[in-house]
C-alpha atoms as a PDB file:
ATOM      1  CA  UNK A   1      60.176 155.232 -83.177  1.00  0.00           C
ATOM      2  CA  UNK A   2      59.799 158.694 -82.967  1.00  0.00           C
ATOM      3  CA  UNK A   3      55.828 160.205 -82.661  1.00  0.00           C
ATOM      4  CA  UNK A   4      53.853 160.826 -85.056  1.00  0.00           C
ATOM      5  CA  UNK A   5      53.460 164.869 -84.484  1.00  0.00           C
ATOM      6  CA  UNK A   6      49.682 164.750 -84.419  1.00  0.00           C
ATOM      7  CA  UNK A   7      48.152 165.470 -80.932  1.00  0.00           C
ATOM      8  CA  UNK A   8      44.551 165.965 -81.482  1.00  0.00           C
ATOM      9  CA  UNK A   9      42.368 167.936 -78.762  1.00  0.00           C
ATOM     10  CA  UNK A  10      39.151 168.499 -78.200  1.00  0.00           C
ATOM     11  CA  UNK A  11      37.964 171.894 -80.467  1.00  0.00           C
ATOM     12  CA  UNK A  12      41.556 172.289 -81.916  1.00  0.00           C
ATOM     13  CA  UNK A  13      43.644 170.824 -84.453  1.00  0.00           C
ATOM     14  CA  UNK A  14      46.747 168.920 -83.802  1.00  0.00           C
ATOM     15  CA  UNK A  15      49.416 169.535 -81.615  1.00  0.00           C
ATOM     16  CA  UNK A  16      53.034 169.381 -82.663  1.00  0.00           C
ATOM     17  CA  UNK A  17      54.620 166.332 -80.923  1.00  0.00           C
ATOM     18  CA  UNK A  18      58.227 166.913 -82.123  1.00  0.00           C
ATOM     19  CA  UNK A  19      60.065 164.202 -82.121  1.00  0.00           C
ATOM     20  CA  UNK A  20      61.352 161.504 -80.239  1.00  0.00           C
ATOM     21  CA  UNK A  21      64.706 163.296 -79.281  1.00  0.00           C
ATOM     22  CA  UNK A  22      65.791 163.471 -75.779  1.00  0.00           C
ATOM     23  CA  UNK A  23      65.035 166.819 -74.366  1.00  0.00           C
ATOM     24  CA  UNK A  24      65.245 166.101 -70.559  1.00  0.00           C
ATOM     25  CA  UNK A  25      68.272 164.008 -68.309  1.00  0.00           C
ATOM     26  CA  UNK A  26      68.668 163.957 -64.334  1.00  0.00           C
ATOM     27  CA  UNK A  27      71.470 162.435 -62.751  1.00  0.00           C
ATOM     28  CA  UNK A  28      72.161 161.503 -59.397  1.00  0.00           C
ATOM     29  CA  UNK A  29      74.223 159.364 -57.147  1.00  0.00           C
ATOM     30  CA  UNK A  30      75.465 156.962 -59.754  1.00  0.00           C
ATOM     31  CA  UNK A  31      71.725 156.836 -61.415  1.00  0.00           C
ATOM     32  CA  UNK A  32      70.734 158.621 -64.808  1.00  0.00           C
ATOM     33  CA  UNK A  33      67.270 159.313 -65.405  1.00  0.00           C
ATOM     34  CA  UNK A  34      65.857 160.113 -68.743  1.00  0.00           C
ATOM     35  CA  UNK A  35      62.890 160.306 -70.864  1.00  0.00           C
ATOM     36  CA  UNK A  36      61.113 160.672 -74.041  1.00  0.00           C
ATOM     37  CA  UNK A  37      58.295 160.477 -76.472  1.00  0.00           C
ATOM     38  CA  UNK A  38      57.812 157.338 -78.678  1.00  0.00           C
ATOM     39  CA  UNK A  39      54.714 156.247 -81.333  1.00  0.00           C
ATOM     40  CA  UNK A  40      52.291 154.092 -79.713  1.00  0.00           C
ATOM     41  CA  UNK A  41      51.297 150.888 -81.654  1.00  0.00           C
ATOM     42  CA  UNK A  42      47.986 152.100 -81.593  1.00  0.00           C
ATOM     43  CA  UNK A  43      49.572 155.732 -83.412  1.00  0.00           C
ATOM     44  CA  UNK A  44      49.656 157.507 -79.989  1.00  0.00           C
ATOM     45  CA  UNK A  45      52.175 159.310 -78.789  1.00  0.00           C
ATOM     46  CA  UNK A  46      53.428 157.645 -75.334  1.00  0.00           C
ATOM     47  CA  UNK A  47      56.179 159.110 -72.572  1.00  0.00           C
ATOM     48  CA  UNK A  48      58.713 156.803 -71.905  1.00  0.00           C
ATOM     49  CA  UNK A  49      61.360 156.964 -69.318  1.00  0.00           C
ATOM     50  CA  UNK A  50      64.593 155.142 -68.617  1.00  0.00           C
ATOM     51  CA  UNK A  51      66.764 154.816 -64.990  1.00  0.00           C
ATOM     52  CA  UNK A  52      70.221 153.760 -65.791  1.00  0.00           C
ATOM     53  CA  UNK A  53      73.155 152.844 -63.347  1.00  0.00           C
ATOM     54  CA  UNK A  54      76.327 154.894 -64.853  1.00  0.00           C
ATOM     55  CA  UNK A  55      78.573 152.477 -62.761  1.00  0.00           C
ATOM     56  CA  UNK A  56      81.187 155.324 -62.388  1.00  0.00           C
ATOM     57  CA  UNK A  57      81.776 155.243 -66.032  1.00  0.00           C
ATOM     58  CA  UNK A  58      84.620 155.763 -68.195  1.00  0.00           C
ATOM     59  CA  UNK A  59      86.216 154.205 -65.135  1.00  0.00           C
ATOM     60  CA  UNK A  60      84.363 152.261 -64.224  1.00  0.00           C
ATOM     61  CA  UNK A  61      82.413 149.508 -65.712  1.00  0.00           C
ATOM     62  CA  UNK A  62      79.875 150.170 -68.635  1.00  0.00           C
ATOM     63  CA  UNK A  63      76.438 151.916 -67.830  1.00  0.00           C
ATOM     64  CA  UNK A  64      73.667 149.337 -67.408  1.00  0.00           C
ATOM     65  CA  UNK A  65      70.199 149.918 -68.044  1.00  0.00           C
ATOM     66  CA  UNK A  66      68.029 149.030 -64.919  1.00  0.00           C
ATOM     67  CA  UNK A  67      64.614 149.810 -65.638  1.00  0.00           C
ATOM     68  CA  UNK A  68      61.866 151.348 -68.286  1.00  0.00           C
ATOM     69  CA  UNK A  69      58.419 151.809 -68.843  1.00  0.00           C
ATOM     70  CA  UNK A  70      56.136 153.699 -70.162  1.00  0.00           C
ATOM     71  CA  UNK A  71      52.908 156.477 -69.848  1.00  0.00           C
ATOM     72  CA  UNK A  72      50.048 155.081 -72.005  1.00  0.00           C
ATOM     73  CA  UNK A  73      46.980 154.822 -72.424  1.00  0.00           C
ATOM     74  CA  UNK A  74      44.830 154.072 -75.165  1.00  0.00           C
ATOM     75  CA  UNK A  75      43.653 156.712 -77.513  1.00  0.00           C
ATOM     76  CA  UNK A  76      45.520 159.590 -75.271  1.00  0.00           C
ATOM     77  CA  UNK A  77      48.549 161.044 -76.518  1.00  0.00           C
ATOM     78  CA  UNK A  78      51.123 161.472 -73.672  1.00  0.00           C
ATOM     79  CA  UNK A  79      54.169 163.957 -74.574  1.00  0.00           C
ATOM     80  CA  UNK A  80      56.766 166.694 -73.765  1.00  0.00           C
ATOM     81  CA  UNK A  81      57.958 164.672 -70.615  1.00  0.00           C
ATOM     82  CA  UNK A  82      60.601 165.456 -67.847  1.00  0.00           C
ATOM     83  CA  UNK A  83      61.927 163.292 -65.066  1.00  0.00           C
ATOM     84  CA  UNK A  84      63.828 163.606 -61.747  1.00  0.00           C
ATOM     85  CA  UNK A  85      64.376 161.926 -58.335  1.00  0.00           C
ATOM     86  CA  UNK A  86      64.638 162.801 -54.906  1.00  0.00           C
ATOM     87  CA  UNK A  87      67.064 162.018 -51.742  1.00  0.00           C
ATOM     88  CA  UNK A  88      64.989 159.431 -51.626  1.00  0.00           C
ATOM     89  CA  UNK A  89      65.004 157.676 -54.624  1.00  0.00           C
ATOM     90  CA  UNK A  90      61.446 158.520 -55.744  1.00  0.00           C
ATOM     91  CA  UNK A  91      61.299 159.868 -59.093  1.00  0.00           C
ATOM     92  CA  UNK A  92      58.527 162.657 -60.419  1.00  0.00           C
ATOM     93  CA  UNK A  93      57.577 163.415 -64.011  1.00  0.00           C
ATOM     94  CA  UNK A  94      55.568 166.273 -66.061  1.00  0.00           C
ATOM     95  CA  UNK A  95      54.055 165.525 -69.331  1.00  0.00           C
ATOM     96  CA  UNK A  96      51.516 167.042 -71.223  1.00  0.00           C
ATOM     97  CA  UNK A  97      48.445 165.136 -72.422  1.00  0.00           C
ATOM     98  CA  UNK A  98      45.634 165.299 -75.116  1.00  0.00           C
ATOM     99  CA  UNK A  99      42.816 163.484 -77.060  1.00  0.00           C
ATOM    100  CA  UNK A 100      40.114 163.959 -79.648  1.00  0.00           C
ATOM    101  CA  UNK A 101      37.715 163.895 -76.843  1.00  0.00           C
ATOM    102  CA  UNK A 102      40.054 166.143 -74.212  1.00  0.00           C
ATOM    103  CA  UNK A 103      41.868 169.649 -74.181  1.00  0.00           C
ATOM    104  CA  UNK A 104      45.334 169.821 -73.740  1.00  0.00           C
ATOM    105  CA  UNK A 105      46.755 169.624 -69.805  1.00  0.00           C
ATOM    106  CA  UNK A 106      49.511 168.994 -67.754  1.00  0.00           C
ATOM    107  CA  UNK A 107      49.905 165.686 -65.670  1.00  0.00           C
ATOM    108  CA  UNK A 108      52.561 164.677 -63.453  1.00  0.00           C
ATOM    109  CA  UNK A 109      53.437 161.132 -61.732  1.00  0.00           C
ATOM    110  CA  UNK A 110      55.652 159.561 -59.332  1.00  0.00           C
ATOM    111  CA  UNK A 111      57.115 156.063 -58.566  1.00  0.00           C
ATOM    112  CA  UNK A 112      58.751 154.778 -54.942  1.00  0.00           C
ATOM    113  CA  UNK A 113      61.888 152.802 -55.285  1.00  0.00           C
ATOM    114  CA  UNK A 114      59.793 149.752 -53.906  1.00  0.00           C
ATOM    115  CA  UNK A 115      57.542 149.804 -56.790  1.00  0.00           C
ATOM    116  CA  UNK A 116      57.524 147.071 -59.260  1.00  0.00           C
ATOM    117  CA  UNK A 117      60.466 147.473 -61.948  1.00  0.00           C
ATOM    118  CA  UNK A 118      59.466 149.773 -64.874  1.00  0.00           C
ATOM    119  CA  UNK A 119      55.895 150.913 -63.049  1.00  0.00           C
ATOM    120  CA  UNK A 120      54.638 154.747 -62.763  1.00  0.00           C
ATOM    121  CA  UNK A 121      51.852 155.527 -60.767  1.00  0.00           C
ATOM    122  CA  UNK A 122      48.779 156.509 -62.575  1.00  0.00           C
ATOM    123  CA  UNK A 123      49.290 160.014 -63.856  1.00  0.00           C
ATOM    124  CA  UNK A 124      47.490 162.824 -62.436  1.00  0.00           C
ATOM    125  CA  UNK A 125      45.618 165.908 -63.743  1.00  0.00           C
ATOM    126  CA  UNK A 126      47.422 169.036 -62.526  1.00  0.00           C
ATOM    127  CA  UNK A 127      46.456 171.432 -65.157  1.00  0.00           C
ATOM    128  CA  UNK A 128      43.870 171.551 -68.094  1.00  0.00           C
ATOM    129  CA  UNK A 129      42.838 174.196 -70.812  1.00  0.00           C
ATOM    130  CA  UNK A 130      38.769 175.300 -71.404  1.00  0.00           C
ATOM    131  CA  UNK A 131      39.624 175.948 -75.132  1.00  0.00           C
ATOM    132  CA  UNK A 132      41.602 173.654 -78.078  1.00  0.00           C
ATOM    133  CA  UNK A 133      44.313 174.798 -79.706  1.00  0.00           C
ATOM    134  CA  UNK A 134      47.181 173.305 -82.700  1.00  0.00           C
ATOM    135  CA  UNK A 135      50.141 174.338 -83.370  1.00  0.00           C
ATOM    136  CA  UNK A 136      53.868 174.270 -82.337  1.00  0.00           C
ATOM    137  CA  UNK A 137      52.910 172.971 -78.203  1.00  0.00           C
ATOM    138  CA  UNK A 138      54.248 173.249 -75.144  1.00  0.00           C
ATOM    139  CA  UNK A 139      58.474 173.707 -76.090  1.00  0.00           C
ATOM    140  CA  UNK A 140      59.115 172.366 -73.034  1.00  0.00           C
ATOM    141  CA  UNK A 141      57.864 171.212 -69.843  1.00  0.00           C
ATOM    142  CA  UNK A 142      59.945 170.665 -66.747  1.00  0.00           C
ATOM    143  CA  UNK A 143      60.435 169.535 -63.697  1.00  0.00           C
ATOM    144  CA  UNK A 144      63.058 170.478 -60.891  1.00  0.00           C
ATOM    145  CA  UNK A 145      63.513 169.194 -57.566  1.00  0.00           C
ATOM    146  CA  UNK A 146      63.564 171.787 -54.348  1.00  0.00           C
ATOM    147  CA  UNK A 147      66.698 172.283 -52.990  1.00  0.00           C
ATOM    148  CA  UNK A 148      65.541 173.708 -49.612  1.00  0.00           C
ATOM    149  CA  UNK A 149      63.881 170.095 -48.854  1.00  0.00           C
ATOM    150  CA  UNK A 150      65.207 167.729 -51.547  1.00  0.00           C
ATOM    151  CA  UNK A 151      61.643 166.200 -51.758  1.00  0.00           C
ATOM    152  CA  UNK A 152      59.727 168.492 -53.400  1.00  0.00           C
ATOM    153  CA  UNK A 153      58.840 168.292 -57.145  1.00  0.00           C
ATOM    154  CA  UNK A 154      58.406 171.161 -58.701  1.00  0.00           C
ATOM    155  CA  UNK A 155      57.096 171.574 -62.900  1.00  0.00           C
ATOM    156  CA  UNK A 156      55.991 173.902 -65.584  1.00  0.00           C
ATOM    157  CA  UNK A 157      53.947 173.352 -68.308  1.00  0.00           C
ATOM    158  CA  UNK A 158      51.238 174.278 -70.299  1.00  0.00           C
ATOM    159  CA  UNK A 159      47.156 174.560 -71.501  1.00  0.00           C
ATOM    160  CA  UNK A 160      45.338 176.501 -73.309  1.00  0.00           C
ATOM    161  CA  UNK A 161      42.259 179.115 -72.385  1.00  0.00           C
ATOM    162  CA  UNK A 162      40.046 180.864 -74.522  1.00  0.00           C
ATOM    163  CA  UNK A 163      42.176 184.188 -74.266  1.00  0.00           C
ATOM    164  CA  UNK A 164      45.482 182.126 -75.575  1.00  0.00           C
ATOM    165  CA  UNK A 165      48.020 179.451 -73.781  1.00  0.00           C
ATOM    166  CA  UNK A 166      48.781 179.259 -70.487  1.00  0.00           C
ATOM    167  CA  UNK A 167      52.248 178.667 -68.296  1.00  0.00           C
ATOM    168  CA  UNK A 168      51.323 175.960 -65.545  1.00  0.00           C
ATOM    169  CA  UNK A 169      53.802 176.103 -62.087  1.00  0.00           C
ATOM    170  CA  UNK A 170      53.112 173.543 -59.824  1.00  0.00           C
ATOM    171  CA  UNK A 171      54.487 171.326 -57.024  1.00  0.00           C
ATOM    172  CA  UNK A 172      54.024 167.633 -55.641  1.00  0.00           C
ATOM    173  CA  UNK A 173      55.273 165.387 -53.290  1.00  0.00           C
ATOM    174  CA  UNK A 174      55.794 161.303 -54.907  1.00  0.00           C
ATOM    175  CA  UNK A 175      55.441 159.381 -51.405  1.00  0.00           C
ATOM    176  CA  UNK A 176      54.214 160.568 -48.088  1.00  0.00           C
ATOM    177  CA  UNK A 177      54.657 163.736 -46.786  1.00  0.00           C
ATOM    178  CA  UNK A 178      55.235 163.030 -43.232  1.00  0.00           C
ATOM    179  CA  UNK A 179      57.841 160.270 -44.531  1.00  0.00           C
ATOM    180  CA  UNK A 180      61.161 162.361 -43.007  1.00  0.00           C
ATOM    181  CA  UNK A 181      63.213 159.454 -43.633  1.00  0.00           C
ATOM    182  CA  UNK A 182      61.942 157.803 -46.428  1.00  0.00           C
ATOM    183  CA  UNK A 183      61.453 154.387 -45.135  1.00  0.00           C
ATOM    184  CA  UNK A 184      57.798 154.520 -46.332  1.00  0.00           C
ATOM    185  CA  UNK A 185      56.258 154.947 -43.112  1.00  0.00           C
ATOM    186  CA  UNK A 186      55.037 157.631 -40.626  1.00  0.00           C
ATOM    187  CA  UNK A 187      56.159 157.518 -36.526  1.00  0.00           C
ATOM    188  CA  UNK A 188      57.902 158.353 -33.445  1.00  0.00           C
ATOM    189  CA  UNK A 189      60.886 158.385 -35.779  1.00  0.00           C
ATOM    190  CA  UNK A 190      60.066 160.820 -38.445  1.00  0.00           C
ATOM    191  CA  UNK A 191      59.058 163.305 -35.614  1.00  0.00           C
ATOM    192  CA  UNK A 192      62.504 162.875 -33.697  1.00  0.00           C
ATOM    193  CA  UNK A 193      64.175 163.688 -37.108  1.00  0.00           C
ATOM    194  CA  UNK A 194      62.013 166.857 -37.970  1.00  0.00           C
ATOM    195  CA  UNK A 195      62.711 167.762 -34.338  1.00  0.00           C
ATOM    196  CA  UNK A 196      66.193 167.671 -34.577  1.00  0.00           C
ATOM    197  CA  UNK A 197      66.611 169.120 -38.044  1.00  0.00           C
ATOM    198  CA  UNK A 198      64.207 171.978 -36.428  1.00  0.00           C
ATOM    199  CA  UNK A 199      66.560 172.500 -33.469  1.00  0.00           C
ATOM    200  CA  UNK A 200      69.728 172.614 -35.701  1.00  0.00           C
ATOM    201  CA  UNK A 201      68.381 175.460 -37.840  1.00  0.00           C
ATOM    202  CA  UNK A 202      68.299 173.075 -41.036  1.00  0.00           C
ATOM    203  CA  UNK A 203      66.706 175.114 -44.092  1.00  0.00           C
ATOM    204  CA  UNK A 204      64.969 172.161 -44.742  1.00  0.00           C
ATOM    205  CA  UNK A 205      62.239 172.094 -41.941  1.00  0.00           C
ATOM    206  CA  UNK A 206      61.592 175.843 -43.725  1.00  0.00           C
ATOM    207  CA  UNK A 207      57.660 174.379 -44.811  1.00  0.00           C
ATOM    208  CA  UNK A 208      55.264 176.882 -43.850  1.00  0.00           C
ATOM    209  CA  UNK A 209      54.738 181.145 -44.768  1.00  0.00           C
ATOM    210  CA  UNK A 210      56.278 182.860 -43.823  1.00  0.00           C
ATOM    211  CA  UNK A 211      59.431 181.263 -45.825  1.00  0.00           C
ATOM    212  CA  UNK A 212      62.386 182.317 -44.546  1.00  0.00           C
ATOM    213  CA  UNK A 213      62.120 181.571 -40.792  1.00  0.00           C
ATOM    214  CA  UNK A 214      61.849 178.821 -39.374  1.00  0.00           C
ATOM    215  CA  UNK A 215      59.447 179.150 -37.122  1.00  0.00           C
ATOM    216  CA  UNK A 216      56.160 177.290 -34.885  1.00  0.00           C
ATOM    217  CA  UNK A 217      54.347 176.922 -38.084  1.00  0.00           C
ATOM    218  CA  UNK A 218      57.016 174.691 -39.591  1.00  0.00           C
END
């Protein structure tokens, strides 16, 4: 069901929720990836996400749902969050977070496509506020992925300091960095593919300042 539009955080009121309307989709090769807030049994708001196989449809056969899970814990309100995926497969999220006993933040996770059906990694802190705050929160974090590299996540959201609210940017990487071809390991092989990407000019090997050129620090 949909939240319950109370967010407490520490030395604020409550934060508006909304509701548990979709407000983020990604879709990519044949998968749909979605997300959205839900009440908790224990009355806290929790993120919950969705990967769906569209199966070519109308033409093809219906859409089938292949996984879910969600971003809990107890006694934290998890909301606002965005999902996408990578050439890879790995998928990223932004949410924001809050408690009676913590300030409003951002927190993003990630999840390999060898991971356990319907698991997230733990989430992690990106962003968080000195100063509470209520009110209308947060309309809406994001997340994007880079199209220079097609591995990079990149989100906005937001927190709160004691001279008003704040616009987080941030990036992240879900798996290895060195992993150039995704098979979840780093060797000879992921070197010989940055080399020739390098050598070709590809705009993806663009990693370093100055940005731009592709150059020895690359």
């Amino acid at each position: 069901s949909s939240p319950s539009n109370d967010a407490p955080n520490l030395g604020g009121g409550e934060l508006d929720t909304l509701d548990g309307r979709i407000m983020n989709v990604h879709w990519r090769d044949g998968n749909l990836y979605t997300t959205h807030a839900i009440n908790a049994p224990d009355g806290t708001t929790r993120a919950r996400w969705y990967h769906i196989a569209t199966n070519n449809w109308p033409f093809g056969s219906d859409p089938q749902l292949i996984q879910q899970g969600n971003i809990d814990l107890p006694g934290v309100h998890y909301f606002f969050p965005a999902i996408a995926s990578d050439k890879f497969g790995r998928v990223g999220m932004v949410m924001a977070r809050s408690a009676a006993n913590e300030r409003a933040s951002v927190y993003i996770a990630g999840r390999e496509p060898t991971d356990p059906f319907g698991q997230m990694s733990e989430p992690v802190q990106l962003a968080i506020g000195n100063a509470g705050t209520s009110g209308r929160w947060g309309d809406y974090f994001d997340i994007a992925i880079d199209p220079n590299d097609d591995r990079t996540f990149w989100v906005v959201g937001q927190y709160a300091r004691d001279f008003g609210w704040q616009s987080w940017i941030g990036s992240f990487l879900a798996g290895c960095p060195g992993d150039e071809d995704g098979n979840g390991q780093v060797n000879f092989f992921d070197i010989a593919d940055f080399i020739g990407r390098f050598s070709a000019g590809d705009p993806s090997v663009d990693i370093a300042l100055p940005f731009g050129t592709i150059d020895f620090f690359d």
